[in-house]
C-alpha atoms as a PDB file:
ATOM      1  CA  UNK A   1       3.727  23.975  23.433  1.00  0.00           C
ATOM      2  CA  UNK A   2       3.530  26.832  21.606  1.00  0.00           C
ATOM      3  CA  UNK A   3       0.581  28.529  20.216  1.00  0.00           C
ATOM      4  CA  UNK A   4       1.484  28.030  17.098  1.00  0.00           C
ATOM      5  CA  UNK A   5       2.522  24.386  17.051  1.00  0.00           C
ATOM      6  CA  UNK A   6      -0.887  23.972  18.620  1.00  0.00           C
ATOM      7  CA  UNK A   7      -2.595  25.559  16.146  1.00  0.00           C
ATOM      8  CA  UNK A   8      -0.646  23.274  13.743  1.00  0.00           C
ATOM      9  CA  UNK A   9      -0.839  20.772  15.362  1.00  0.00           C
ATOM     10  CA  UNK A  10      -4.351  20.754  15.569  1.00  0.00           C
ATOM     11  CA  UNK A  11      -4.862  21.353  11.731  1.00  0.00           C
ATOM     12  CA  UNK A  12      -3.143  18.055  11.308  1.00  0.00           C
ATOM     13  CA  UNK A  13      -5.436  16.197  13.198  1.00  0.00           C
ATOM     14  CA  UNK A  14      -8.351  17.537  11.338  1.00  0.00           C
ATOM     15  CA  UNK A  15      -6.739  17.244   8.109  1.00  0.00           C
ATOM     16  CA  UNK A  16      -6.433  13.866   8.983  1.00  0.00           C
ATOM     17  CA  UNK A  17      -9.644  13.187   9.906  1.00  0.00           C
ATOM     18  CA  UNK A  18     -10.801  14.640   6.688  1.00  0.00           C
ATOM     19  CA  UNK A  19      -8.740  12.574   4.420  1.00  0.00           C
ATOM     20  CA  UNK A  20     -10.327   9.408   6.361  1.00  0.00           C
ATOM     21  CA  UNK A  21     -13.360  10.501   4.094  1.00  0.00           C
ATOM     22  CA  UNK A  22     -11.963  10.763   0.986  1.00  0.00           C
ATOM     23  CA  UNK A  23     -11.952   6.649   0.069  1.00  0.00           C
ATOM     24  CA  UNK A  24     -11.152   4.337  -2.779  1.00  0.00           C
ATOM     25  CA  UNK A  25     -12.406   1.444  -2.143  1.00  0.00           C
ATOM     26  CA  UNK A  26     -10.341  -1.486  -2.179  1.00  0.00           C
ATOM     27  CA  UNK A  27     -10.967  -4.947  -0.616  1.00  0.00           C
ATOM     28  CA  UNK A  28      -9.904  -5.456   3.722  1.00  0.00           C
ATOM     29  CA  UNK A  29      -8.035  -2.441   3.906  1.00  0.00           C
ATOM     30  CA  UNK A  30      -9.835   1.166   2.323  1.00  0.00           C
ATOM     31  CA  UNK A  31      -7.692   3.225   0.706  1.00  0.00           C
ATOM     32  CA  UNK A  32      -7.859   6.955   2.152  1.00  0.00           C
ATOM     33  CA  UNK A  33      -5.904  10.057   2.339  1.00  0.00           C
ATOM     34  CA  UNK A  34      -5.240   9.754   5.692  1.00  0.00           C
ATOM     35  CA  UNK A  35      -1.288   8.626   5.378  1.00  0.00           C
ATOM     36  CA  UNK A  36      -0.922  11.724   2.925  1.00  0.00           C
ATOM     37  CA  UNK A  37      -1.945  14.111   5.981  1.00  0.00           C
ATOM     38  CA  UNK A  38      -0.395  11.706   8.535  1.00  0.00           C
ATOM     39  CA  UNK A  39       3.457  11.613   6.725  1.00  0.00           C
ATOM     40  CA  UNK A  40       2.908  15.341   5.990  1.00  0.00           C
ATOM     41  CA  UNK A  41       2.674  15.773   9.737  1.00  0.00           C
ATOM     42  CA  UNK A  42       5.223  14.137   9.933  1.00  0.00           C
ATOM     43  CA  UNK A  43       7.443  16.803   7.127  1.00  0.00           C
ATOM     44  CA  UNK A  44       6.020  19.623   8.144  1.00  0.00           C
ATOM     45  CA  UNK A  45       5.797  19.493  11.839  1.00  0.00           C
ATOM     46  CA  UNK A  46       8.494  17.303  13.084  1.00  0.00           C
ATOM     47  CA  UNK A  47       8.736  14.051  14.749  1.00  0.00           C
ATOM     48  CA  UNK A  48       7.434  15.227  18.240  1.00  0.00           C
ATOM     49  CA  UNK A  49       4.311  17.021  16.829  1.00  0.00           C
ATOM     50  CA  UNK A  50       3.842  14.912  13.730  1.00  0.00           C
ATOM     51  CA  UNK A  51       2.855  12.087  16.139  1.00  0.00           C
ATOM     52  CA  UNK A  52       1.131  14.337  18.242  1.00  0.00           C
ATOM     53  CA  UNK A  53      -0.684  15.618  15.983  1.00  0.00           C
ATOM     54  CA  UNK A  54      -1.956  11.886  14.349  1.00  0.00           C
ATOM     55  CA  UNK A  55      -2.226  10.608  18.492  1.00  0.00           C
ATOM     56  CA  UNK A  56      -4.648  13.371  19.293  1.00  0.00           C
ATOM     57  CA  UNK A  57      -6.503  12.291  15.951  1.00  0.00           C
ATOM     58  CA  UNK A  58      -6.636   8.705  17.337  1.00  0.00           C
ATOM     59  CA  UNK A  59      -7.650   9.769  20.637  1.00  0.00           C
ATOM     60  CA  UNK A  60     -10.607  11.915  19.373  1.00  0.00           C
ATOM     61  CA  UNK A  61     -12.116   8.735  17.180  1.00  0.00           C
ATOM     62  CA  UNK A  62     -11.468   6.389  20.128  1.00  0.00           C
ATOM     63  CA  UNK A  63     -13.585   8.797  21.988  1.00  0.00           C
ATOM     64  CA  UNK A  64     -16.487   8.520  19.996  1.00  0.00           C
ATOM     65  CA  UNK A  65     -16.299  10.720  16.893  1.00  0.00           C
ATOM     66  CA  UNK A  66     -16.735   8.389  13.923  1.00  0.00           C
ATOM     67  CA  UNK A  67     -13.495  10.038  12.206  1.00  0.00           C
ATOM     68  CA  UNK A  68     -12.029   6.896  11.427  1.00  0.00           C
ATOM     69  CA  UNK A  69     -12.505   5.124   7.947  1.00  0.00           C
ATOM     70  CA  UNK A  70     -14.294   2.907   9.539  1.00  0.00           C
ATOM     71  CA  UNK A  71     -16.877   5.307  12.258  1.00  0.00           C
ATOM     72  CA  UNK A  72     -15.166   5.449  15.916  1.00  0.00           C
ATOM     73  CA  UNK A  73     -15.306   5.081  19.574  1.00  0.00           C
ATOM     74  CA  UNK A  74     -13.198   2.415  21.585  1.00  0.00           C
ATOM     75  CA  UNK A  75     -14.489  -0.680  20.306  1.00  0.00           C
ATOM     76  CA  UNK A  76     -12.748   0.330  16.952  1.00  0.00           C
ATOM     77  CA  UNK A  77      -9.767  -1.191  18.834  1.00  0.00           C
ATOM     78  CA  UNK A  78     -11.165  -4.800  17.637  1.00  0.00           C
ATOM     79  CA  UNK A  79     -11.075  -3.589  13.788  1.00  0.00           C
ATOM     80  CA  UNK A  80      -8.707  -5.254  12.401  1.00  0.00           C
ATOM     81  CA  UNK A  81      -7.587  -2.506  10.354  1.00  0.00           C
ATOM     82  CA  UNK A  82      -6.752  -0.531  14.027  1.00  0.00           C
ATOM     83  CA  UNK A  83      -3.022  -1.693  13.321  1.00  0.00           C
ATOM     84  CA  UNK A  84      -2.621   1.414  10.001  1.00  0.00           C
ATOM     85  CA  UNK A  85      -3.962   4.298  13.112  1.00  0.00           C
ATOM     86  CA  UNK A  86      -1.239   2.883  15.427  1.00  0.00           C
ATOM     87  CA  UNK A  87       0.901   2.796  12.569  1.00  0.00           C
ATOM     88  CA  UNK A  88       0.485   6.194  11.343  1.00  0.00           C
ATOM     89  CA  UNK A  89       1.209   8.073  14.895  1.00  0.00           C
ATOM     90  CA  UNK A  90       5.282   5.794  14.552  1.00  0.00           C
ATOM     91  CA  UNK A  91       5.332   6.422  11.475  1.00  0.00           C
ATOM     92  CA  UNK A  92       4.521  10.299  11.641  1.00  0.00           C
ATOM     93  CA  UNK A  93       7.465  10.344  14.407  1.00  0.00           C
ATOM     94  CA  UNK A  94       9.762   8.504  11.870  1.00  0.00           C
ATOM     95  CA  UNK A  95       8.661  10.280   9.138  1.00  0.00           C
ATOM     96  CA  UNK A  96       9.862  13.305  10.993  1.00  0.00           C
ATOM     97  CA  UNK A  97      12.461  12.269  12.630  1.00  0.00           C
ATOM     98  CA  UNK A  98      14.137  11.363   9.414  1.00  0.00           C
ATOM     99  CA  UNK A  99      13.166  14.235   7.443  1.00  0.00           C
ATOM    100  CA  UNK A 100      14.464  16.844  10.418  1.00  0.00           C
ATOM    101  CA  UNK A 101      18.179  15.122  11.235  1.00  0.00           C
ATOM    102  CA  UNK A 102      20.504  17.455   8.275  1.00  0.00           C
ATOM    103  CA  UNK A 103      19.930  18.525   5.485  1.00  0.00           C
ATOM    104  CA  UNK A 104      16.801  19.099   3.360  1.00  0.00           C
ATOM    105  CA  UNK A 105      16.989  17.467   0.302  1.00  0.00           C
ATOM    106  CA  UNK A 106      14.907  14.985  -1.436  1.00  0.00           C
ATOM    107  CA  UNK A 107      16.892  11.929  -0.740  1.00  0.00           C
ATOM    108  CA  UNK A 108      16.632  13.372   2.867  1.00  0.00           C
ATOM    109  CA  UNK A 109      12.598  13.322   2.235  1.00  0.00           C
ATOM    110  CA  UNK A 110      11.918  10.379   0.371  1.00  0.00           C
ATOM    111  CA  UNK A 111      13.788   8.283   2.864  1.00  0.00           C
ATOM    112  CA  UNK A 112      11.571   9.986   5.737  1.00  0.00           C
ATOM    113  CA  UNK A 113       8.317   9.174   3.993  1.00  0.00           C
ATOM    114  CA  UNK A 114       9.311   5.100   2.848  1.00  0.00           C
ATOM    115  CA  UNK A 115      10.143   4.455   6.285  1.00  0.00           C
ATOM    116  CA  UNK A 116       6.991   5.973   7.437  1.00  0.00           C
ATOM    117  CA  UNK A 117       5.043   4.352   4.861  1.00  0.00           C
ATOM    118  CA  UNK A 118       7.351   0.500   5.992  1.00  0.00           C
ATOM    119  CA  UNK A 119       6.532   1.456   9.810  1.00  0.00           C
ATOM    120  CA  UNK A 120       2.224   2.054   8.973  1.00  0.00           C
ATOM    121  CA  UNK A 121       2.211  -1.514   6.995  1.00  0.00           C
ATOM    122  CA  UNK A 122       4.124  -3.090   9.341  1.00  0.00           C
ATOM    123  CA  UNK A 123       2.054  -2.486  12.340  1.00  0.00           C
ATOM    124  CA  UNK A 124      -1.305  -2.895  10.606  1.00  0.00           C
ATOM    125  CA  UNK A 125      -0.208  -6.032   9.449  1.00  0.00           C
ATOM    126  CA  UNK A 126       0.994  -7.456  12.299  1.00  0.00           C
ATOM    127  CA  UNK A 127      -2.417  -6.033  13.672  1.00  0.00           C
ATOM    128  CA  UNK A 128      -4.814  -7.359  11.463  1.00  0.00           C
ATOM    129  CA  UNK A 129      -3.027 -10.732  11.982  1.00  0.00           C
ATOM    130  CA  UNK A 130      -3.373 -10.808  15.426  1.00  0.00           C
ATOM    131  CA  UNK A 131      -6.945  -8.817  15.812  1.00  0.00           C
ATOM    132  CA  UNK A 132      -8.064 -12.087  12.941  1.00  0.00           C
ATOM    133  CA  UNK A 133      -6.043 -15.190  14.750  1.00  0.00           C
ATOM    134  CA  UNK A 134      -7.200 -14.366  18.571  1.00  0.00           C
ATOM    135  CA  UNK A 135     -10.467 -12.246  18.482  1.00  0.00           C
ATOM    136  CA  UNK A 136     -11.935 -12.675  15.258  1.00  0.00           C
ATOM    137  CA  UNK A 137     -11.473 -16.423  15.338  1.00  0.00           C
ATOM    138  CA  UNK A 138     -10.603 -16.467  11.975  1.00  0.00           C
ATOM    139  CA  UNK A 139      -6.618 -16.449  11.296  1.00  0.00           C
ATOM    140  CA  UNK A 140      -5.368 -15.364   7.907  1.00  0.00           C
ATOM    141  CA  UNK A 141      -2.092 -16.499   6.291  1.00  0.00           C
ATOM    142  CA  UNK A 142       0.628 -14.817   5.437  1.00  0.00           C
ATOM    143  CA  UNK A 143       0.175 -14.823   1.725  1.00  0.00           C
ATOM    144  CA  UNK A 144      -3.626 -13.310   1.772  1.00  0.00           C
ATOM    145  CA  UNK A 145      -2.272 -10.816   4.703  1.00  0.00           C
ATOM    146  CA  UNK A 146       0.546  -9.794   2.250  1.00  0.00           C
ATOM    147  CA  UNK A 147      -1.601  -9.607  -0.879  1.00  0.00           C
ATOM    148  CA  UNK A 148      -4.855  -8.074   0.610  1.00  0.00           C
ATOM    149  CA  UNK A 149      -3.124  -5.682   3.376  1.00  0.00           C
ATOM    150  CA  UNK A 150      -0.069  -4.989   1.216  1.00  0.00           C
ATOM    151  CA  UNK A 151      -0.040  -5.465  -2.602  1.00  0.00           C
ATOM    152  CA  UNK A 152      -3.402  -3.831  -2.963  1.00  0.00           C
ATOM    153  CA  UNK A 153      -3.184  -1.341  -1.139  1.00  0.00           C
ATOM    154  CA  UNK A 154       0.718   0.059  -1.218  1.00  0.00           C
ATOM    155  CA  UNK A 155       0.524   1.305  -4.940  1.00  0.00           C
ATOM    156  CA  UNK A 156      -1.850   4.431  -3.645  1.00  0.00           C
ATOM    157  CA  UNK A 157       0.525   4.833  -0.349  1.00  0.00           C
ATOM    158  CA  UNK A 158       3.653   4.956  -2.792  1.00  0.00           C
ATOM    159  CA  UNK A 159       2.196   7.621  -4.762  1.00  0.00           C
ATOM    160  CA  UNK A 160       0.919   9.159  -2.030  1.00  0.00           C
ATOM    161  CA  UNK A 161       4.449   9.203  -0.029  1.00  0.00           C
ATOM    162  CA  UNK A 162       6.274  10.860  -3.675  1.00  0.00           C
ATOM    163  CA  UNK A 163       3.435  13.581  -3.076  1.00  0.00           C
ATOM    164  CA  UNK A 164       4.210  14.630   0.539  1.00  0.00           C
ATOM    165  CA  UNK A 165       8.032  14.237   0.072  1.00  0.00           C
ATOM    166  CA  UNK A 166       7.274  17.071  -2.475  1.00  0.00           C
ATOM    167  CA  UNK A 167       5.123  18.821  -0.760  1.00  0.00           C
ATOM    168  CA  UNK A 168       7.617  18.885   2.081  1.00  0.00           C
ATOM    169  CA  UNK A 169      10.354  19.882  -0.007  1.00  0.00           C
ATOM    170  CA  UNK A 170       8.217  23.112  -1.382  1.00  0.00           C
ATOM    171  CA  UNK A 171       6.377  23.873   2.054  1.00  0.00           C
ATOM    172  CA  UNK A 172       9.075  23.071   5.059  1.00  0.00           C
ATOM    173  CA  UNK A 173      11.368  26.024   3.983  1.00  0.00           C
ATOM    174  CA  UNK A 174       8.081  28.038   4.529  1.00  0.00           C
ATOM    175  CA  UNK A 175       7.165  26.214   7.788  1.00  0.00           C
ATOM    176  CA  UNK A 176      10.713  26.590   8.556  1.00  0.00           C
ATOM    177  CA  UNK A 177      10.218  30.156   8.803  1.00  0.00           C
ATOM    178  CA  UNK A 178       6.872  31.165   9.859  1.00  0.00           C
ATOM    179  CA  UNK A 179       6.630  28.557  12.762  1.00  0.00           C
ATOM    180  CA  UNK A 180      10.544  27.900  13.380  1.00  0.00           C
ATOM    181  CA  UNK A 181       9.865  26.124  16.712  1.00  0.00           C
ATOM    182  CA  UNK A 182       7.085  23.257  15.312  1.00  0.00           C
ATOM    183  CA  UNK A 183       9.679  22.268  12.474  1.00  0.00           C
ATOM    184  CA  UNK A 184      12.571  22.379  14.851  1.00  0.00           C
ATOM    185  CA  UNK A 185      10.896  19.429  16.945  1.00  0.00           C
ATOM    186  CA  UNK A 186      11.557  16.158  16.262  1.00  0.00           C
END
């Protein structure tokens, strides 16, 4: 890795660890800024680092540094939001792998971030399902799941996924040519 993508790399992580702060609270699942930093990642930095940059995030709040929504360390694991932080390190990679395969256009970037966005709710779902059925005790059906860890909580992530597709479209040409390498990656 280069200096540079490190540096970037590393202002992802804390970005995202910032916008884990920044809460509207809805019911089960908050609603934070973290997927606008994590898909940006994503844009801006490529598949490769996108995800690294989200990973090393994750890593640091499993350690112990209450940068999650939620606080930290490694029991977080049994939260059953811990699904959405999986989520957002595939869907960073997607996010980025989409956005850097051709040409940059909006179609190019809108596509990048809704499959990002389809990849965080699907593995927090299927997390919080599991995490609530075999260690919580206390299994939830598919309707509630889809209602209180979907339908409340997408309308913000929508918004949020038209904001860093342009975002990306008005910063990667920039990123594109003072870091070349870190938006080459995927």
């Amino acid at each position: 890795m280069k200096t540079r993508e490190m540096i970037l790399t590393g202002i992802f992580a804390a970005l995202t660890a910032v916008g884990a702060f920044i809460k509207v609270p809805v019911p089960v699942c908050p609603f934070t800024l973290q997927f606008l930093f994590t898909t940006l990642a994503g844009v801006l930095l490529g598949g490769k680092l996108g995800a690294c940059a989200v990973g090393i995030y994750v890593m640091l709040g499993l350690a112990g540094l209450p940068i999650f929504a939620g606080g930290g360390g490694i029991s977080y694991v049994l939260q059953p939001t811990f699904g959405y932080l999986i989520g957002f390190i595939a869907g960073a990679w997607l996010t980025g792998a989409i956005v850097h395969r051709g040409t940059l256009d909006m179609k190019r970037l809108f596509a990048g971030c809704f499959a990002g966005l389809m990849v965080v709710y699907a593995f927090g779902m299927a997390y919080y399902w599991a995490i609530s059925k075999f260690w919580l005790g206390t299994p939830i059906g598919v309707k509630p799941l889809f209602i209180y860890c979907f339908v409340l909580a997408v309308p913000g992530d929508i918004a949020l996924c038209i904001i860093s597709a342009v975002l990306g479209k008005r910063l990667l040409p920039l990123t594109k040519k003072h870091f070349p390498h870190a938006a080459k990656t995927v």
